[in-house]
Protein backbone atom coordinates (compact mmCIF):
# COMPACT_ATOMS: atom_id res chain seq x y z
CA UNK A 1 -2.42 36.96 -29.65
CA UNK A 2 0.02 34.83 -27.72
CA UNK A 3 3.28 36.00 -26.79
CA UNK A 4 6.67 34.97 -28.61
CA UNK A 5 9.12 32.93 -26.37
CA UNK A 6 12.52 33.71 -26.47
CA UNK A 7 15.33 31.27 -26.64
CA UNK A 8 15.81 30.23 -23.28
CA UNK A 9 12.89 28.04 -21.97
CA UNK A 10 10.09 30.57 -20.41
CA UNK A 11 11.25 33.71 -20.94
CA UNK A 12 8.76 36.04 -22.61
CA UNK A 13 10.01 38.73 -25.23
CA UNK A 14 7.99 41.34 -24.80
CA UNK A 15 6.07 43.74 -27.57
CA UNK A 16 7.23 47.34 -28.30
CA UNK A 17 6.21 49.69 -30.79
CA UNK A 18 9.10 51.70 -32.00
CA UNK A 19 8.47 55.47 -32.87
CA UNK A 20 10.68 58.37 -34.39
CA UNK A 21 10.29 62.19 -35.23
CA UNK A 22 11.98 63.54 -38.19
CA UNK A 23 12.82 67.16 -38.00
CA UNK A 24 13.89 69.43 -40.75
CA UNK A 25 17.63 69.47 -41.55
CA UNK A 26 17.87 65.99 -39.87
CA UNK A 27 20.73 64.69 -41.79
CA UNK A 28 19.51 61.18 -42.43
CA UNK A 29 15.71 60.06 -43.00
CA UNK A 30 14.00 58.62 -39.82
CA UNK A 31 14.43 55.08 -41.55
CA UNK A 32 18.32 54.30 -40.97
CA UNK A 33 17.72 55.88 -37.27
CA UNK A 34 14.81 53.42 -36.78
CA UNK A 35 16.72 50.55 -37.82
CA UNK A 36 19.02 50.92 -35.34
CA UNK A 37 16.27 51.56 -32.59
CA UNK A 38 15.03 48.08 -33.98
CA UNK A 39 18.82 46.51 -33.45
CA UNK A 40 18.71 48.08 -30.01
CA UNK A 41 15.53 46.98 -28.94
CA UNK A 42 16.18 43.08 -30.25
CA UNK A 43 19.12 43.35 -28.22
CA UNK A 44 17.48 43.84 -24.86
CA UNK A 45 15.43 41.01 -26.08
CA UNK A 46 12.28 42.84 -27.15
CA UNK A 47 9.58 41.83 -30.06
CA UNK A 48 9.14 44.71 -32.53
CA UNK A 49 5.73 44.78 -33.98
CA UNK A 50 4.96 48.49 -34.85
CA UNK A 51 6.92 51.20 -36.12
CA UNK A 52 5.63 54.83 -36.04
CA UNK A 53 7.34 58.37 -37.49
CA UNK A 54 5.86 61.41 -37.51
CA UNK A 55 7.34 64.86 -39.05
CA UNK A 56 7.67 67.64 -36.74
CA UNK A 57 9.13 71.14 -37.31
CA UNK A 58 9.08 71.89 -33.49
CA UNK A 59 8.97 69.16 -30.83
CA UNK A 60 6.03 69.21 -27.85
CA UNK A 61 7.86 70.47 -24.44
CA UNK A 62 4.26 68.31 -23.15
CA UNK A 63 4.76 65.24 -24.76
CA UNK A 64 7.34 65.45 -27.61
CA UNK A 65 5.33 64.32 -30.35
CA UNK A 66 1.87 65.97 -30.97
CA UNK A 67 -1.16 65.05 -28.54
CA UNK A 68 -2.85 63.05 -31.48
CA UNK A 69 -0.10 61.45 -32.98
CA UNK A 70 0.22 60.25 -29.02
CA UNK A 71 -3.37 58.95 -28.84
CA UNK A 72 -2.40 57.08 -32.01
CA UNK A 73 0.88 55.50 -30.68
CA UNK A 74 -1.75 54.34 -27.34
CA UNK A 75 -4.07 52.94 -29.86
CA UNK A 76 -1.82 50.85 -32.10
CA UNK A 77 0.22 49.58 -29.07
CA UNK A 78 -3.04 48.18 -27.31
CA UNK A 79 -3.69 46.93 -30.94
CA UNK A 80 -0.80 44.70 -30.81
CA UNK A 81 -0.29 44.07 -27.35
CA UNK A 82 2.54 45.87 -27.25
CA UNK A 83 3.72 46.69 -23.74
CA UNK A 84 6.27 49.46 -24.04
CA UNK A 85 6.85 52.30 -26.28
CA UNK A 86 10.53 52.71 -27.19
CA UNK A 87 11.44 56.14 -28.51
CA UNK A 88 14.70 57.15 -30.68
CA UNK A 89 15.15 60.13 -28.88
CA UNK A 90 15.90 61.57 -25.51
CA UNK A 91 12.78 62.78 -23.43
CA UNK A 92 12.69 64.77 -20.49
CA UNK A 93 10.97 63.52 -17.02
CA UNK A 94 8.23 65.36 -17.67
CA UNK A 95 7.31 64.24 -21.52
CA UNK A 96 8.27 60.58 -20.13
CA UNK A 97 5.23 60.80 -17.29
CA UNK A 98 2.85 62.92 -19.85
CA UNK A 99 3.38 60.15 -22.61
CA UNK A 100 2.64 57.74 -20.53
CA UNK A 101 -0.48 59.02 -19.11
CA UNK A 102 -1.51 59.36 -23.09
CA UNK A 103 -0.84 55.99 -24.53
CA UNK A 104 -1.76 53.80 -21.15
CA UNK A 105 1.86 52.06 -21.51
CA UNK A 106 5.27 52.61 -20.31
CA UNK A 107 7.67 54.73 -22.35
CA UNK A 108 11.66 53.97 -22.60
CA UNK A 109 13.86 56.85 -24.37
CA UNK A 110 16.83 55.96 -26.37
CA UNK A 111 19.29 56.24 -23.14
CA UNK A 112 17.14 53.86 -20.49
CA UNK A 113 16.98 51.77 -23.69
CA UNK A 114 20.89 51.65 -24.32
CA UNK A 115 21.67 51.73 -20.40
CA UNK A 116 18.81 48.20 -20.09
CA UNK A 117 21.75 46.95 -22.40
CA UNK A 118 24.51 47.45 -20.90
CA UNK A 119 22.91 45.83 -17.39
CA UNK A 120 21.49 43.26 -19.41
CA UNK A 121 25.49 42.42 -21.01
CA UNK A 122 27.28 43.74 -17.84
CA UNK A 123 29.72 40.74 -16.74
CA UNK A 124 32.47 42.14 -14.52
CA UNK A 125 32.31 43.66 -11.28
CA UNK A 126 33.54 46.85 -13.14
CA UNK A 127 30.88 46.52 -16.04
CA UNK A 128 28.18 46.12 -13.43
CA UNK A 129 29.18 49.31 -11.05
CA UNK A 130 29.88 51.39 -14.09
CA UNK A 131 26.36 50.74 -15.57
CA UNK A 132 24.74 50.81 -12.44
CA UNK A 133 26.34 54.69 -11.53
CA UNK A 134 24.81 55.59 -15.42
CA UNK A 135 21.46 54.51 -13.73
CA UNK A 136 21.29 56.70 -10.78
CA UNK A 137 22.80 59.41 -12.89
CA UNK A 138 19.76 58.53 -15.48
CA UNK A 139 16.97 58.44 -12.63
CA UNK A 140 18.43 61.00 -10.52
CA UNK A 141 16.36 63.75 -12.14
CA UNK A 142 13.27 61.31 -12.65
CA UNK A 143 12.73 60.31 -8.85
CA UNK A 144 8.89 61.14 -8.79
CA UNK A 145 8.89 58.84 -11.82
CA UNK A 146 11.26 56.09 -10.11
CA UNK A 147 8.75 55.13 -7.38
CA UNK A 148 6.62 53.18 -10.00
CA UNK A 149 9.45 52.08 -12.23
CA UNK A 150 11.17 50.70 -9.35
CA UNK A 151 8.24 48.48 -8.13
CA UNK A 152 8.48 46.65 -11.32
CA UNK A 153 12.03 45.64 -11.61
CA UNK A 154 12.53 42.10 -11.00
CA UNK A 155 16.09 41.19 -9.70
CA UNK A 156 19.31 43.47 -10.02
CA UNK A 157 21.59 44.47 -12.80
CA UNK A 158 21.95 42.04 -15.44
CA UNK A 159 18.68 39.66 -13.59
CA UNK A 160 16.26 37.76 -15.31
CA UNK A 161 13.72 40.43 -16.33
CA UNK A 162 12.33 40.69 -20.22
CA UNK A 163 11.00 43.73 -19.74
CA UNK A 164 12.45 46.85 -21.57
CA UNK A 165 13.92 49.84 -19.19
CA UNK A 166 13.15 47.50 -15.83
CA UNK A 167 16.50 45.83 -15.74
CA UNK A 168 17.74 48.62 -13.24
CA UNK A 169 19.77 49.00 -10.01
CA UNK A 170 17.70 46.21 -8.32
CA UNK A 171 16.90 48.98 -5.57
CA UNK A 172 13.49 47.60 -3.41
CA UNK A 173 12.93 50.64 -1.58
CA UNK A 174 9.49 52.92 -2.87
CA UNK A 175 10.71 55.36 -0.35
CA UNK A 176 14.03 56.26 -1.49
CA UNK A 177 14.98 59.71 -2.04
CA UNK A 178 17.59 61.87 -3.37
CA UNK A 179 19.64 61.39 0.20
CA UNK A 180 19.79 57.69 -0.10
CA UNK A 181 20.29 57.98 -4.20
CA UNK A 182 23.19 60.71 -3.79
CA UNK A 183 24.70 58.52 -0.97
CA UNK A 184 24.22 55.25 -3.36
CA UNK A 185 26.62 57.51 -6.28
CA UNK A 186 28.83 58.58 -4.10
CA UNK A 187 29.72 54.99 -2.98
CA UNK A 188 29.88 53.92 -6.53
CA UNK A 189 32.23 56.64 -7.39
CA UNK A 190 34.48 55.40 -4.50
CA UNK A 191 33.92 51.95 -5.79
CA UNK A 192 34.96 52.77 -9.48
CA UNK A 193 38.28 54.70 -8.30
CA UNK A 194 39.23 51.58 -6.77
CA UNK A 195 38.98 49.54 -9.37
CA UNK A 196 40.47 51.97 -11.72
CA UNK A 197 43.51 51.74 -9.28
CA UNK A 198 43.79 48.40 -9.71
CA UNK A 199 43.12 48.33 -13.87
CA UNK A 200 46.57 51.02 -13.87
CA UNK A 201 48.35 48.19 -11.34
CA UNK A 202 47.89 45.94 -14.17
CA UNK A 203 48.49 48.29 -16.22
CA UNK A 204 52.12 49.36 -15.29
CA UNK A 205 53.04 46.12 -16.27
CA UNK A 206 52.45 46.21 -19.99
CA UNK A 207 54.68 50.18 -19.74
CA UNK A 208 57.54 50.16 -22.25
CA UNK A 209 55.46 48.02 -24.34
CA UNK A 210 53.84 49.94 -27.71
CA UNK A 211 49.61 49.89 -27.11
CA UNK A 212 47.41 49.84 -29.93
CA UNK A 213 43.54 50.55 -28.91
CA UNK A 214 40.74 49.62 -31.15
CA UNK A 215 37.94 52.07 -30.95
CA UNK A 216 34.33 51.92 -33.07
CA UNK A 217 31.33 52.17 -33.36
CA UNK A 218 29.60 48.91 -32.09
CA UNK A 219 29.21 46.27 -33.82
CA UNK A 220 31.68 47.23 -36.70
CA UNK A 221 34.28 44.32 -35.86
CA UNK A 222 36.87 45.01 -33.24
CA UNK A 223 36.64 42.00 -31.30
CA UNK A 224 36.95 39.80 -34.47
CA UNK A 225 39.94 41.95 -35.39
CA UNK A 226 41.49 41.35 -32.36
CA UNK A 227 41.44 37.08 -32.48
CA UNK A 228 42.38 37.19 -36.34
CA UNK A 229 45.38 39.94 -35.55
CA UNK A 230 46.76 38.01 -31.85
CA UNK A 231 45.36 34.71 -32.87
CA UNK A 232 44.20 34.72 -29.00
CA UNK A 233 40.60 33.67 -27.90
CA UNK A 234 38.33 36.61 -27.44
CA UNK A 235 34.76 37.02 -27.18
CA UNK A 236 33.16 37.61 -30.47
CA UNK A 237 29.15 37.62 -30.87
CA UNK A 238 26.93 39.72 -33.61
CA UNK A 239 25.15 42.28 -31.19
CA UNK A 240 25.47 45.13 -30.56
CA UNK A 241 27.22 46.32 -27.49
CA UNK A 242 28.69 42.56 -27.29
CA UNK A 243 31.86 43.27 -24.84
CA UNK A 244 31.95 45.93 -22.39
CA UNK A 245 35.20 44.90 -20.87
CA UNK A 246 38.55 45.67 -22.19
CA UNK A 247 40.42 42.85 -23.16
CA UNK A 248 43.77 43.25 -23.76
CA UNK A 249 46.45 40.46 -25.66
CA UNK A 250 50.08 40.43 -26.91
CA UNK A 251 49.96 40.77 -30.55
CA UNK A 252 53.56 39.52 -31.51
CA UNK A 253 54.48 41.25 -35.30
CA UNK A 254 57.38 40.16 -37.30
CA UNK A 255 61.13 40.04 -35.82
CA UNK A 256 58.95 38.52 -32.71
CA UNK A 257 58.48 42.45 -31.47
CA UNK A 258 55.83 42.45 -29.05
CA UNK A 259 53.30 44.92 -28.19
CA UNK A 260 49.90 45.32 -26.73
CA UNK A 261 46.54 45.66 -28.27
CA UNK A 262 43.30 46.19 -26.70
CA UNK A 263 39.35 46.08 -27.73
CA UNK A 264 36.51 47.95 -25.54
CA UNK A 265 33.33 48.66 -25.41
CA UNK A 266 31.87 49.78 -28.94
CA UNK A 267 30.02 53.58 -29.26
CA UNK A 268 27.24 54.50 -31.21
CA UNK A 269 25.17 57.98 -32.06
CA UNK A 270 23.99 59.71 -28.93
CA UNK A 271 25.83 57.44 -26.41
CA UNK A 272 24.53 58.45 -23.38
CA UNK A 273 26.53 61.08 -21.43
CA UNK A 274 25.99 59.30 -17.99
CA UNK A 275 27.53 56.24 -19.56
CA UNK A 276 30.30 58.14 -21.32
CA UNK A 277 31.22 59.79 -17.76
CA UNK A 278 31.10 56.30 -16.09
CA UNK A 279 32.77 54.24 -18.49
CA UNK A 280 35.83 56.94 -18.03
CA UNK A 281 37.76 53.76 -16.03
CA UNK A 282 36.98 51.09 -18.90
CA UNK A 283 37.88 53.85 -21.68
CA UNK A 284 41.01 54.93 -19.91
CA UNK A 285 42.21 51.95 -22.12
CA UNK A 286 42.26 54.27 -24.94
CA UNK A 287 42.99 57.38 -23.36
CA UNK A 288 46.43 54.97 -22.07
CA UNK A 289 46.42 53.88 -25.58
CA UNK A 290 50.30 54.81 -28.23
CA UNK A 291 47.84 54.28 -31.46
CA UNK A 292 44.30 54.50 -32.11
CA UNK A 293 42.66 51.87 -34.90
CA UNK A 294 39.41 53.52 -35.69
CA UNK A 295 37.43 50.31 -36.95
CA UNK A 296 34.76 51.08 -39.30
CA UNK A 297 32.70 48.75 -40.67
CA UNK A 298 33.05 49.62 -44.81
CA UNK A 299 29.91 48.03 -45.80
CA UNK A 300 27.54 49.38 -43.56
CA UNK A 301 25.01 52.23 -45.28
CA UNK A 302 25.94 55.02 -42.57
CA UNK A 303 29.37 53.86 -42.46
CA UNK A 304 30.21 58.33 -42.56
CA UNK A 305 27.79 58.67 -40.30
CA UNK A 306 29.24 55.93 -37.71
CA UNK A 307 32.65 57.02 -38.33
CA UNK A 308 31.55 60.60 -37.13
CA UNK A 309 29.47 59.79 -34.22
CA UNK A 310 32.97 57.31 -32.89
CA UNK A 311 35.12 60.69 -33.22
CA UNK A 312 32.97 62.92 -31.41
CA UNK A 313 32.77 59.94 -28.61
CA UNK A 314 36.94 60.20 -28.63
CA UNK A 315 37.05 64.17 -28.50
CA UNK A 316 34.45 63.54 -25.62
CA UNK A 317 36.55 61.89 -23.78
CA UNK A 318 39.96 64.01 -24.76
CA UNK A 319 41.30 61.31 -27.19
CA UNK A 320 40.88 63.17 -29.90
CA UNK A 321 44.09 63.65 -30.90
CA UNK A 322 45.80 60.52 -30.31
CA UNK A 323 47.54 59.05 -32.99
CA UNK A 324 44.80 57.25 -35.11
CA UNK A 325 44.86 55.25 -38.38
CA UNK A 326 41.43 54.20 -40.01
CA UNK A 327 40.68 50.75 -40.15
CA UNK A 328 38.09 50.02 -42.63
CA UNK A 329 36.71 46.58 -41.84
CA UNK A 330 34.08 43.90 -43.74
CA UNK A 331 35.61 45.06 -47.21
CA UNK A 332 34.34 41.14 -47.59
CA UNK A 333 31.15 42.39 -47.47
CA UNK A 334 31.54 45.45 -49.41
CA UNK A 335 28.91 45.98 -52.60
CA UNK A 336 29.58 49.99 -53.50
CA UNK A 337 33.07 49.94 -54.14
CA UNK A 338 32.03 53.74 -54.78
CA UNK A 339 31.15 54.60 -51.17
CA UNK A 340 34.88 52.66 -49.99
CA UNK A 341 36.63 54.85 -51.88
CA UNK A 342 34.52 58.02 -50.51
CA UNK A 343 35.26 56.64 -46.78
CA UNK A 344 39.11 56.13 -48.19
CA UNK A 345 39.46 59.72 -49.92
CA UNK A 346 38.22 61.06 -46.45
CA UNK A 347 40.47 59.90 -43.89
CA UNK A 348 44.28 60.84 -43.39
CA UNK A 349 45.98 57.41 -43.15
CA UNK A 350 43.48 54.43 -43.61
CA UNK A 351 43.96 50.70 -44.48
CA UNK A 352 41.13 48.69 -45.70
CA UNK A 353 40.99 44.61 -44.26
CA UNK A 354 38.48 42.05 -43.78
CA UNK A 355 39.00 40.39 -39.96
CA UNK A 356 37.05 37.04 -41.69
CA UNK A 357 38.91 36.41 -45.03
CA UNK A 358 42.72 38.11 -43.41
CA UNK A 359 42.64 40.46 -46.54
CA UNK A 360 44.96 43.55 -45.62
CA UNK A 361 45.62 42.11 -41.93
CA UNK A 362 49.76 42.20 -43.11
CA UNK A 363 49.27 45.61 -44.45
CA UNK A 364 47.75 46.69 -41.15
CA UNK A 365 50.48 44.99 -39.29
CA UNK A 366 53.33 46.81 -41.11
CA UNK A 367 51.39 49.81 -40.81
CA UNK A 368 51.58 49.42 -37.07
CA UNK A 369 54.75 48.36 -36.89
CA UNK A 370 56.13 51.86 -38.58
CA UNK A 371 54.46 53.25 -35.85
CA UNK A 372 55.73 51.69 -32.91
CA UNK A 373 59.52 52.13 -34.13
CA UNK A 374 58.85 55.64 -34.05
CA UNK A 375 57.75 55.25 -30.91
CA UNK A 376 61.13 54.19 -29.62
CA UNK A 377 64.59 55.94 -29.49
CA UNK A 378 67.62 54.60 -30.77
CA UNK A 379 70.84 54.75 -27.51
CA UNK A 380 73.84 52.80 -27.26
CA UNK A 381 74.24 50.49 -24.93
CA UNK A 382 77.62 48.72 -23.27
CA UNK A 383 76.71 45.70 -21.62
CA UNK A 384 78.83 42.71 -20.33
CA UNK A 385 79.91 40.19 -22.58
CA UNK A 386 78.54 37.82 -19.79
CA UNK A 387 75.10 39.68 -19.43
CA UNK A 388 73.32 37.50 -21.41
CA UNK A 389 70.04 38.02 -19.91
CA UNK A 390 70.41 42.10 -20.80
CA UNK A 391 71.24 41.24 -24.13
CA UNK A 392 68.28 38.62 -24.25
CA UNK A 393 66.37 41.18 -22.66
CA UNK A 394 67.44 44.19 -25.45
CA UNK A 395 66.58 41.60 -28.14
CA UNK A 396 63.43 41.18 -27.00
CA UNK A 397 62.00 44.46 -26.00
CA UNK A 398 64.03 46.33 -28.85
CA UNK A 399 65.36 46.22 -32.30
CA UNK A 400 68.79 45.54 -32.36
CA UNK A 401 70.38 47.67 -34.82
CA UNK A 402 74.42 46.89 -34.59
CA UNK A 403 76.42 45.01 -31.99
CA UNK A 404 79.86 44.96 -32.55
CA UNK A 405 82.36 43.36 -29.48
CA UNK A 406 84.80 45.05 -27.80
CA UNK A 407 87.13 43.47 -25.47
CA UNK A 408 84.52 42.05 -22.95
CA UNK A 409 81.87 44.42 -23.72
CA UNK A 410 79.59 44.55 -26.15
CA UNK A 411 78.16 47.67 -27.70
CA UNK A 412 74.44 47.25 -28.85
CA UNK A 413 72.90 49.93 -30.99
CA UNK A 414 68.78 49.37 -30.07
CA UNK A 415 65.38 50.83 -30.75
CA UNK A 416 64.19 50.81 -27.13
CA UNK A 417 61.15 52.28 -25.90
CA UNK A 418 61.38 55.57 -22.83
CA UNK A 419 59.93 53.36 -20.49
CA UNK A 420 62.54 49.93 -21.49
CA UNK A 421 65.48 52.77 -21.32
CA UNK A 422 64.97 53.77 -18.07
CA UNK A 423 65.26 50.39 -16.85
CA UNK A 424 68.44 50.02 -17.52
CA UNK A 425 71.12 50.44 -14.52
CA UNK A 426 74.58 51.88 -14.81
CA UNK A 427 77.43 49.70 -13.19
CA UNK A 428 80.53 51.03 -11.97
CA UNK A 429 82.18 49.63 -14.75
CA UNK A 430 80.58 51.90 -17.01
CA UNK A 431 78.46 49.11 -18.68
CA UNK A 432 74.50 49.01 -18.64
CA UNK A 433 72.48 45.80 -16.67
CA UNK A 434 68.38 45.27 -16.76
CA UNK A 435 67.12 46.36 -13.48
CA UNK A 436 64.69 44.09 -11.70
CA UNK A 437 63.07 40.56 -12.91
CA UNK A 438 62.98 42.01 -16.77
């Protein structure tokens, strides 16, 4: 059986067999949960060609699933050629080393899978230390496994390799040990708190502004949301787990008020707590963030189930109770009007767009818009008739409510944010001037 090629000229996908337990009071069948796991594994550039599920009451502390059903999973994969077994679950460094000894192949849980990702979509210098930290972190506890894993990765973070769960820290060394790898964290850590430094640099220059965050699950749309709502470039691809930066642009809504919204990485069920803890800098976005839009994607089957697994991800990371309005996305797409209106009768304050056809984008925007103004307090403000680049400035930061002209003053009534107010500097006149380049 020959191999399948992958687009780019000489790079081999490689086989997996997929496999998933079902447990009693599992809330979904294994099905939806392998589909996924397929998703995942085509996204680290893998070749599905088995899928196996077995039913379990209790799991195997020895090798998770039962000894046969292990022998089977060996036989099949040799069957197919497969050269990895990719489980939808987490396994501990000891079921990891037992299952492979079993099925003569090398076994990747659902967390090396989704962390081979990440390195495999990692662009930034931030993306790639953040993902590499989740590594250690991962292999930390597996060391005595590590020694053979490590001799077959080929290149660093993000490098050329096909091969599921070997795209890892790049480290050469068979003889590392928890010294070196505690050493290699802590340097990481150090690394990450500079660059999170530098991300609240930037930024303090966007304070006074309103910032809207999109958070969900991956996938579901945010990125497209963002070009159709800012009309600004941003990177849009169908994958899963397509942007791992943040990227931030000025979304300008009517009466040319300004304000900032940002799209980051996307979550999905059991997110890896490694990645969770180092992703803290990118996700800070969020944590930073005036308003919340929860993106959902409205025609997906586990749309509930997605929508759950992005809250517990936000409560994880103590943004659970920001501000948040539900953005159900793809209503395009949408063929059970029945389950929309479940999703809809569930949430608190929800609007329901399509990023593709602009349905419901103004709705969203006016939405948003009652937000920020309650975001901002209404002063009075005497500023020199002359000032015209404070009253530019209050015009374009605020909402001008009354100006009326007294003498050689004018008295503004604005909607300015905390942040705008406290930018303004007294004079010994009595009258108010924008402090700094404005």
């Amino acid at each position: 059986m020959k191999e399948e090629r992958g687009i780019a000229q000489g790079v081999v996908r490689e086989k997996v067999v997929l496999v998933g337990v079902e447990r009693p009071g599992d809330e979904r069948t294994v099905e939806p949960l392998l589909n996924e796991l397929r998703r995942l594994a085509e996204t680290a550039g893998a070749v599905v060609v088995d899928e196996i599920v077995q039913k379990r009451a209790r799991l195997s502390s020895a090798t998770f699933v039962g000894k046969g059903k292990a022998e089977e999973i060996g036989k099949r994969a040799a069957t197919f050629g497969a050269g990895a077994i990719l489980f939808n679950d987490d396994l501990s460094p000891a079921q990891s080393r037992n299952l492979e000894k079993a099925v003569g192949r090398r076994v990747v849980d659902r967390s090396e899978l989704i962390l081979d990702i990440f390195a495999l979509r990692a662009r930034s210098r931030e993306a790639r230390v953040q993902v590499e930290l989740a590594q250690y972190e991962y292999l930390r506890p597996r060391l005595k496994r590590m020694w053979t894993h490590l001799e077959r990765m080929e290149g660093g973070t993000g490098g050329g390799s096909s091969r599921i769960g070997t795209r890892g820290p790049g480290e050469k060394q068979l003889e590392v040990d928890r010294r070196l790898v505690a050493r290699r964290i802590q340097d990481l850590k150090e690394e990450l708190e500079h660059l999170d430094r530098q991300h609240r640099t930037r930024a303090r220059a966007r304070e006074g502004y309103f910032r809207v965050s999109l958070v969900g699950y991956t996938n579901a749309g945010k990125s497209s949301l963002l070009r159709a709502l800012t009309g600004a470039e941003a990177f849009v691809e169908d994958r899963l787990f397509a942007t791992l930066d943040t990227q931030t642009r000025a979304w300008v809504l009517p009466g040319n008020k300004r304000l900032f919204l940002s799209d980051t990485v996307g979550f999905i069920r059991r997110l890896p707590h490694h990645l969770v803890a180092s992703f803290r800098a990118t996700l800070s976005e969020t944590l930073e963030a005036d308003l919340l839009l929860h993106v959902v994607d409205a025609s997906h089957p586990d749309a509930e189930i997605q929508k759950r697994a992005v809250e517990e991800v936000l409560r994880e990371i103590g943004a659970g109770d920001l501000p948040c309005l539900l953005v159900l996305n793809k209503v395009d797409e949408v063929k059970d009007r029945i389950s929309l209106e479940v999703l809809r009768r569930g949430a608190r304050d929800e609007v329901v767009v399509s990023a593709l056809t602009g349905e419901g984008l103004d709705a969203l925007g006016q939405r948003v818009q009652r937000a920020a103004e309650k975001f901002h307090e209404v002063a009075e403000i005497r500023v020199d008739a002359g000032d015209g680049r404070t009253l530019a400035w209050l015009a374009s930061r605020g909402t001008v409510l009354e100006e009326a002209y007294e003498d050689s003053v004018v008295r503004v009534r604005v909607r300015l944010s905390r942040g705008d107010r406290s930018r303004l500097q007294e004079t010994p006149e009595g009258t108010f001037r924008i402090a700094g380049k404005g």
